[in-house]
Protein backbone atom coordinates (compact mmCIF):
# COMPACT_ATOMS: atom_id res chain seq x y z
CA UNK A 1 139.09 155.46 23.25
CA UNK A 2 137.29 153.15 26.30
CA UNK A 3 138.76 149.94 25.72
CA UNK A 4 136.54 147.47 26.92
CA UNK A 5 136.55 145.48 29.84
CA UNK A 6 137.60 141.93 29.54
CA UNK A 7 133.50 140.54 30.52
CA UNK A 8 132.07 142.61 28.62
CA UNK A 9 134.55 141.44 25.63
CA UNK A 10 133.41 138.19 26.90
CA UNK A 11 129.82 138.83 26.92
CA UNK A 12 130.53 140.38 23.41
CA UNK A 13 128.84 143.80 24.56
CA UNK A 14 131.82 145.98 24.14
CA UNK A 15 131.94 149.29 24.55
CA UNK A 16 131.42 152.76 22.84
CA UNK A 17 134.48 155.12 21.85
CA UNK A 18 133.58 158.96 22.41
CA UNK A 19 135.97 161.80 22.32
CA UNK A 20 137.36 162.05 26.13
CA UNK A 21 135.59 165.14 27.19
CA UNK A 22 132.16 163.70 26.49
CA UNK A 23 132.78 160.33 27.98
CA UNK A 24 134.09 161.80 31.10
CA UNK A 25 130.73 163.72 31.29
CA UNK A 26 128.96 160.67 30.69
CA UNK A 27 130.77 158.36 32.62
CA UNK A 28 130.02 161.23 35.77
CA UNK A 29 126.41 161.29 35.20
CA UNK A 30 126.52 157.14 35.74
CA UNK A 31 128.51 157.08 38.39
CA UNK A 32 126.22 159.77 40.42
CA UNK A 33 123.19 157.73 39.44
CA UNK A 34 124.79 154.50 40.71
CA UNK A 35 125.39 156.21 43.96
CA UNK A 36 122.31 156.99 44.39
CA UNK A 37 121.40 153.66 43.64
CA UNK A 38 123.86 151.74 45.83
CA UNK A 39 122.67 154.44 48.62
CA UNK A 40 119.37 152.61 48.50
CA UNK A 41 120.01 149.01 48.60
CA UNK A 42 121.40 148.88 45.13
CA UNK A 43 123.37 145.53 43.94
CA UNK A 44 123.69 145.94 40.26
CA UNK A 45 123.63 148.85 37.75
CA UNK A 46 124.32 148.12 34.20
CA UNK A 47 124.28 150.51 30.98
CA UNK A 48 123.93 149.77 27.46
CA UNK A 49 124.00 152.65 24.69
CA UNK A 50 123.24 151.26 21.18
CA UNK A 51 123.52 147.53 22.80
CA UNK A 52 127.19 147.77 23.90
CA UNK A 53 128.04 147.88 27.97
CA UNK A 54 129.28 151.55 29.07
CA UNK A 55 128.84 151.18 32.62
CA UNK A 56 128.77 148.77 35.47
CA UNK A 57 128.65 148.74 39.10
CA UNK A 58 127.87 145.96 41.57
CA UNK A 59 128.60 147.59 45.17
CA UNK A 60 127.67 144.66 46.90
CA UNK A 61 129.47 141.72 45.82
CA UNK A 62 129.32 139.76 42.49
CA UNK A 63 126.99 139.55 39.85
CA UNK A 64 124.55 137.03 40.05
CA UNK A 65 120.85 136.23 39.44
CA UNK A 66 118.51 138.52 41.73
CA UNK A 67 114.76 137.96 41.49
CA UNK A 68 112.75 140.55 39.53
CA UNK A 69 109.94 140.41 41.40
CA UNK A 70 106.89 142.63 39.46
CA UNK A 71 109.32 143.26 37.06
CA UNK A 72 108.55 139.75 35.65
CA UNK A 73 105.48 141.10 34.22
CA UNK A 74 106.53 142.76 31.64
CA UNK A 75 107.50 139.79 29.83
CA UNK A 76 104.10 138.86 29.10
CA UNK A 77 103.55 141.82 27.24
CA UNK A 78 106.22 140.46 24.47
CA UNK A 79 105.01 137.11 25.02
CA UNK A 80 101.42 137.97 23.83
CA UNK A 81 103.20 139.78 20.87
CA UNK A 82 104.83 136.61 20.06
CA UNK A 83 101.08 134.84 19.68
CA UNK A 84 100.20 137.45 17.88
CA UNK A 85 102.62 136.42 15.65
CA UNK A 86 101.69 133.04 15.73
CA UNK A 87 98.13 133.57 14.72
CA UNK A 88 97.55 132.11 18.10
CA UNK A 89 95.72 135.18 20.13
CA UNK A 90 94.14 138.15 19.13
CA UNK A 91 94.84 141.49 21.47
CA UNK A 92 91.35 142.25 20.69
CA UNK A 93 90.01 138.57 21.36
CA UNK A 94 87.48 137.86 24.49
CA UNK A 95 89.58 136.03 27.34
CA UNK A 96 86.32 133.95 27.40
CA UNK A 97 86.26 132.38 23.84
CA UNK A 98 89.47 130.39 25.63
CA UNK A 99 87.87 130.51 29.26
CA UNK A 100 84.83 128.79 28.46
CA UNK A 101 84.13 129.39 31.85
CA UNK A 102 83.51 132.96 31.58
CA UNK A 103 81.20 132.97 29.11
CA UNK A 104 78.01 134.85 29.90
CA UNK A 105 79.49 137.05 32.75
CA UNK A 106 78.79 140.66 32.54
CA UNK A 107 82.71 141.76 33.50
CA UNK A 108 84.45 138.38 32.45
CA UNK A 109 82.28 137.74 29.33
CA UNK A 110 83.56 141.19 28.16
CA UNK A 111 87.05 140.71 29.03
CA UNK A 112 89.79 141.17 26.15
CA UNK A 113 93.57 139.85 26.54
CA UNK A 114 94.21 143.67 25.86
CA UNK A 115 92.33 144.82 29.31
CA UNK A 116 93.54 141.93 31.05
CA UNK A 117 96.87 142.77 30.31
CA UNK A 118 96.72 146.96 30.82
CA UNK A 119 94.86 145.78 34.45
CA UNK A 120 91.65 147.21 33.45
CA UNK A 121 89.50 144.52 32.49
CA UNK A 122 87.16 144.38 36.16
CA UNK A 123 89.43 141.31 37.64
CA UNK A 124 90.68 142.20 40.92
CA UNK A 125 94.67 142.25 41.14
CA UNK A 126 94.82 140.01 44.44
CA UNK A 127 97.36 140.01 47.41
CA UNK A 128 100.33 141.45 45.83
CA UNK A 129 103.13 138.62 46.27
CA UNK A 130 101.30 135.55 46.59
CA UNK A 131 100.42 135.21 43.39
CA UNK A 132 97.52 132.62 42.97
CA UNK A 133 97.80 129.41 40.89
CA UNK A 134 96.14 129.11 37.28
CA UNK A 135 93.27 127.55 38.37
CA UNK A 136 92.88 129.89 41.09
CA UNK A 137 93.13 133.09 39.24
CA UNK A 138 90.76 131.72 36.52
CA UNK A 139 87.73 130.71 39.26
CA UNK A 140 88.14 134.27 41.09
CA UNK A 141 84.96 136.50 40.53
CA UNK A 142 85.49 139.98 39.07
CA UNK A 143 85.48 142.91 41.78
CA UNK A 144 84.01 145.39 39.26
CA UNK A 145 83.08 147.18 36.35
CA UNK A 146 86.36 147.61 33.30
CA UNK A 147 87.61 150.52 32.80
CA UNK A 148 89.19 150.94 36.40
CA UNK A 149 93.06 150.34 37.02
CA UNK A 150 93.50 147.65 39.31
CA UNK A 151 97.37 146.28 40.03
CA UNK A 152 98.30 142.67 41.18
CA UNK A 153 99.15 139.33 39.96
CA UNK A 154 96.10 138.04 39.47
CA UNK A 155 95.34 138.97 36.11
CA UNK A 156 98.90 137.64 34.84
CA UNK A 157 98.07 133.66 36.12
CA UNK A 158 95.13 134.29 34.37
CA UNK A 159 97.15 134.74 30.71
CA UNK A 160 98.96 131.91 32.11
CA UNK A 161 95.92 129.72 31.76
CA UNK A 162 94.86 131.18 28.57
CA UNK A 163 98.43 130.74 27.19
CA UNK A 164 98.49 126.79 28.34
CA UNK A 165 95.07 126.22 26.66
CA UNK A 166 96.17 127.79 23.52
CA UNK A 167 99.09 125.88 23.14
CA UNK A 168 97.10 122.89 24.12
CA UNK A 169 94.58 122.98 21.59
CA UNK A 170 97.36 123.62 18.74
CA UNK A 171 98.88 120.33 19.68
CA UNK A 172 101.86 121.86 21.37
CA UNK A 173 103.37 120.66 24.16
CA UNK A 174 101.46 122.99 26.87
CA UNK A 175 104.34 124.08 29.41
CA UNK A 176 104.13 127.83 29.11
CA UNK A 177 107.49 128.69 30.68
CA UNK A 178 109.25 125.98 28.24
CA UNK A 179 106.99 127.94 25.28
CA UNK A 180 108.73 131.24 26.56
CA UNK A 181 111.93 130.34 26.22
CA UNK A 182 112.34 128.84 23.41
CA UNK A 183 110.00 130.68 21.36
CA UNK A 184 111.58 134.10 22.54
CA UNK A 185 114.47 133.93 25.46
CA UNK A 186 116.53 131.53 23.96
CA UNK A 187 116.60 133.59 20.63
CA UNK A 188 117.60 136.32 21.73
CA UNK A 189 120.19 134.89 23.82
CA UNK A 190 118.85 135.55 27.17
CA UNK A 191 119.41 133.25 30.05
CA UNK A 192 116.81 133.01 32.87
CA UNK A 193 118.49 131.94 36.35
CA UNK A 194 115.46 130.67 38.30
CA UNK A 195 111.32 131.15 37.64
CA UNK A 196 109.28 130.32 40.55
CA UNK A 197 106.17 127.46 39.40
CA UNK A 198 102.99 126.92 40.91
CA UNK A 199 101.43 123.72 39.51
CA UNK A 200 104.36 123.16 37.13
CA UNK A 201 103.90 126.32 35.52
CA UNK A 202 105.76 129.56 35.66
CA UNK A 203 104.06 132.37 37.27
CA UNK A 204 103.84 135.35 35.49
CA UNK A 205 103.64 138.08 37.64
CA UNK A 206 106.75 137.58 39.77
CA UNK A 207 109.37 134.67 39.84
CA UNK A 208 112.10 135.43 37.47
CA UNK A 209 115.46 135.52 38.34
CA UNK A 210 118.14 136.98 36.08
CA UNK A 211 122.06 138.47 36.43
CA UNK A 212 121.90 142.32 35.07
CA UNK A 213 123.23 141.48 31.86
CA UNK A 214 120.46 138.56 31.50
CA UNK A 215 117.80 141.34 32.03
CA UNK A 216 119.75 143.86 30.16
CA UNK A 217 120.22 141.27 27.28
CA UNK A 218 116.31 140.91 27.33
CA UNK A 219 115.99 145.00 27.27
CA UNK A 220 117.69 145.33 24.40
CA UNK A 221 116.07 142.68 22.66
CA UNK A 222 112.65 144.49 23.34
CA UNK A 223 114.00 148.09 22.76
CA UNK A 224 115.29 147.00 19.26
CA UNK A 225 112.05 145.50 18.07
CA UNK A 226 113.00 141.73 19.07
CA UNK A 227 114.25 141.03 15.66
CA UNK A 228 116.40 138.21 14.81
CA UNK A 229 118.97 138.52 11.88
CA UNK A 230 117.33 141.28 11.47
CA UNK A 231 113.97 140.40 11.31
CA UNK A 232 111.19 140.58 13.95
CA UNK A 233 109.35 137.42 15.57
CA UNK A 234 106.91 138.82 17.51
CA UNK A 235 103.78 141.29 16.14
CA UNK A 236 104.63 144.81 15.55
CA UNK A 237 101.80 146.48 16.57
CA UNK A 238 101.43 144.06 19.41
CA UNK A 239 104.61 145.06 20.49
CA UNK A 240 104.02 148.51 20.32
CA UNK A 241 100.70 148.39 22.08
CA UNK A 242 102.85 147.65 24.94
CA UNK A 243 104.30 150.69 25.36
CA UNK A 244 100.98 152.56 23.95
CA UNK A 245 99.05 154.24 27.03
CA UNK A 246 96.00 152.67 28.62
CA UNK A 247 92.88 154.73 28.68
CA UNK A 248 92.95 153.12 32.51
CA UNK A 249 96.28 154.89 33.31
CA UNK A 250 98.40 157.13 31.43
CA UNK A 251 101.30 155.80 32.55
CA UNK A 252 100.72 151.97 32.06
CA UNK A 253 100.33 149.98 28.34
CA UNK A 254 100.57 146.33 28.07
CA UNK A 255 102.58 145.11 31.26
CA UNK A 256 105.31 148.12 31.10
CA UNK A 257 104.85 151.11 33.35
CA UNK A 258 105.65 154.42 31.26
CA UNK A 259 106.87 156.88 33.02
CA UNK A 260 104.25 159.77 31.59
CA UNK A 261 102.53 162.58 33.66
CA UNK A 262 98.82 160.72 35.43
CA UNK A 263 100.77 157.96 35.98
CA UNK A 264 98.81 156.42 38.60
CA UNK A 265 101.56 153.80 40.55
CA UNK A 266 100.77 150.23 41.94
CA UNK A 267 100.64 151.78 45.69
CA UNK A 268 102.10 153.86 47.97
CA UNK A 269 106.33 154.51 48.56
CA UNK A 270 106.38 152.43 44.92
CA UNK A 271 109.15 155.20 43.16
CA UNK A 272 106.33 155.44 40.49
CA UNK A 273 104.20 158.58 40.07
CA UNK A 274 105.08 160.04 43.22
CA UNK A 275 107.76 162.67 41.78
CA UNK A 276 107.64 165.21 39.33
CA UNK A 277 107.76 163.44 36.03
CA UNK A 278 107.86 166.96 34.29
CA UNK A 279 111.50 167.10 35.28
CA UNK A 280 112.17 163.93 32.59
CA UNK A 281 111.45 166.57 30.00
CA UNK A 282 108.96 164.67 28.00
CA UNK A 283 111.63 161.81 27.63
CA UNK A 284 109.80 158.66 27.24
CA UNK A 285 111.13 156.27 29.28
CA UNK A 286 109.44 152.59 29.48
CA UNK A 287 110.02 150.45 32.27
CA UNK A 288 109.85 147.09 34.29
CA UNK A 289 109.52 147.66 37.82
CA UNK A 290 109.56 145.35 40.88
CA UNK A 291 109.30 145.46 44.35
CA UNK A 292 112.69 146.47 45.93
CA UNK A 293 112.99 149.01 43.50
CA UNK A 294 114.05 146.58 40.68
CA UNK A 295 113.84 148.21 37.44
CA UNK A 296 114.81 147.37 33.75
CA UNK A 297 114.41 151.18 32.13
CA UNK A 298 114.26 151.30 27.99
CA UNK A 299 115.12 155.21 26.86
CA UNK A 300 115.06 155.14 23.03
CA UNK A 301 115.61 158.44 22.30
CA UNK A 302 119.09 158.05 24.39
CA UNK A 303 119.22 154.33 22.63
CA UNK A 304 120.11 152.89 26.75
CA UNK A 305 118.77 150.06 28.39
CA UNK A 306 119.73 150.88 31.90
CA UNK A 307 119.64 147.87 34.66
CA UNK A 308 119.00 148.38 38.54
CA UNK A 309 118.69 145.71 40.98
CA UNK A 310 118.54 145.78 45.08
CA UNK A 311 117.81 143.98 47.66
CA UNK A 312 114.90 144.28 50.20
CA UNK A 313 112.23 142.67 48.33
CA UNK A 314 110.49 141.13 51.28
CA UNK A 315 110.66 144.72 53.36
CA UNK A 316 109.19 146.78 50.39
CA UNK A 317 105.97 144.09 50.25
CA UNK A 318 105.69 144.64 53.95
CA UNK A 319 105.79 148.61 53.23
CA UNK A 320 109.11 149.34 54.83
CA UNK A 321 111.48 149.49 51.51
CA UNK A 322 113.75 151.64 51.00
CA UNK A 323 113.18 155.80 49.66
CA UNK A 324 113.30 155.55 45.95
CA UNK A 325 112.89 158.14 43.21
CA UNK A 326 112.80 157.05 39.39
CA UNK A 327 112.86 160.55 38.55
CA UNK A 328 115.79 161.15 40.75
CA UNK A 329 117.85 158.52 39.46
CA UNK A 330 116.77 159.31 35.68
CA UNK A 331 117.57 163.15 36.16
CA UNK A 332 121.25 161.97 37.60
CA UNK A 333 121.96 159.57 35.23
CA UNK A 334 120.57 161.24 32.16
CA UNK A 335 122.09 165.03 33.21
CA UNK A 336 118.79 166.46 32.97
């Protein structure tokens, strides 16, 4: 039997028992995939199979919070479920019946929280890590007609301002980052190290910081329905919109990338779309991805949450990150 190791007793992940033979095999398979991953950049690489820790590398020192970059998006996603839930939002809803200012526009007018969140709804994506402030993104004319994929933080500030105005006309206190956590993170135990704040609020396409386990504790969380004592506090069917493909891209739903054949990735030497998915076997794999090759991967038909972290964030913005390959890491790590 793996006896587990004293943090992840600590951290009161565990571990899983399996015959020798079969965790031997397994253990392999993780090992070659963190190579690959230390051999490009990697810092962390954490596994969880049916929410207990089976593997754990950090080739570059200790554990400690590393910056998600894009892969901050995807907590909108759940964080629109959770309104959902609230009877505050509508996936469906125009952006303008809370941006007042839109109203009338011919692309913004039209506008859903659904296509602003898949990237399709006409508003431009902006300068890829400088992400704009609220009141920036809001005032920004569209750059064209829905229905087109268009990646970049601009359309994320703007739920930020659409999230603050909700909350401030129910008579809550309207500090979206403060909403997050307590209304989702601190529930399901998750601890955020740092979130970058323009104007006092959090921005929502890049910023968070987490350790591996953090964002691991957070995949898990999503992966098993973010219930609580068994019960879920977010929407179902908002939650599984996110992981639903966008007419705009096959291989995008609500903030998550899914790793699905027409994938069409956020640019060039990104890791997404540029492989042979076909070699994943149909496996659906959902994922948040961030420059630097910083991924949180959810695989439920394996039942892992699979963490990867590395440095070089400022080098992959600039175009000169290092050569990554989901595919190649899945196929190593999965034995496919």
């Amino acid at each position: 039997m793996l006896r587990p190791s004293r943090r992840a007793v600590a951290l009161g992940l565990g571990a899983i028992a399996f015959p020798a033979p079969v965790l031997g095999r397994a253990q392999d398979r993780f090992a070659a995939a963190a190579a690959y991953s230390a051999g490009s950049r990697g810092i962390s690489m954490l596994v969880l199979e049916g929410g207990r820790e089976v593997f754990r590398d950090h080739p570059r020192g200790p554990e400690r919070p590393f910056e998600t970059a894009s892969g901050t998006k995807s907590f909108s996603g759940v964080l629109a479920a959770a309104l959902v839930q609230d009877g505050l939002l509508r996936l469906d809803e125009r952006c303008a019946d809370t941006l007042t200012e839109w109203r009338g526009g011919p692309v913004r007018g039209a506008a859903t929280i659904r296509s602003l969140l898949d990237l399709s709804s006409g508003i431009g994506g902006g300068p890829i890590g400088r992400p704009p402030s609220y009141a920036e993104a809001v005032a920004a004319p569209a750059v064209g007609q829905a229905g087109t994929f268009r990646y970049g933080p601009r359309p994320f500030q703007v739920f930020g301002e659409i999230v603050r105005r909700k909350l401030e006309a129910a008579g809550r206190p309207a500090d979206v980052l403060a909403f997050l956590k307590s209304r989702l993170l601190d529930l399901a135990g998750v601890q955020v190290g740092a979130w970058q704040l323009r104007d006092g609020q959090p921005t929502l396409p890049s910023g968070a910081a987490l350790t591996a386990t953090e964002w691991a504790r957070f995949g898990r969380f999503v992966a098993g329905g973010c219930r609580v004592d068994g019960r879920p506090i977010v929407d179902t069917e908002a939650l599984a919109a996110c992981f639903a493909s966008s007419p705009a891209n096959p291989g995008y739903g609500l903030t998550w990338w899914l790793l699905r054949p027409g994938l069409i990735p956020p640019g060039p030497r990104a890791g997404l779309g540029e492989d042979d998915i076909s070699r994943l076997k149909g496996l659906d794999v959902r994922m948040a991805a961030g420059a630097g090759n910083q991924r949180l991967y959810l695989i439920p038909e394996r039942d892992l949450v699979v963490v990867r972290q590395a440095d070089g964030i400022v080098e992959a913005l600039r175009g000169r990150g290092a050569d990554w390959s989901d595919v190649e890491f899945l196929v190593r790590l999965l034995g496919l």
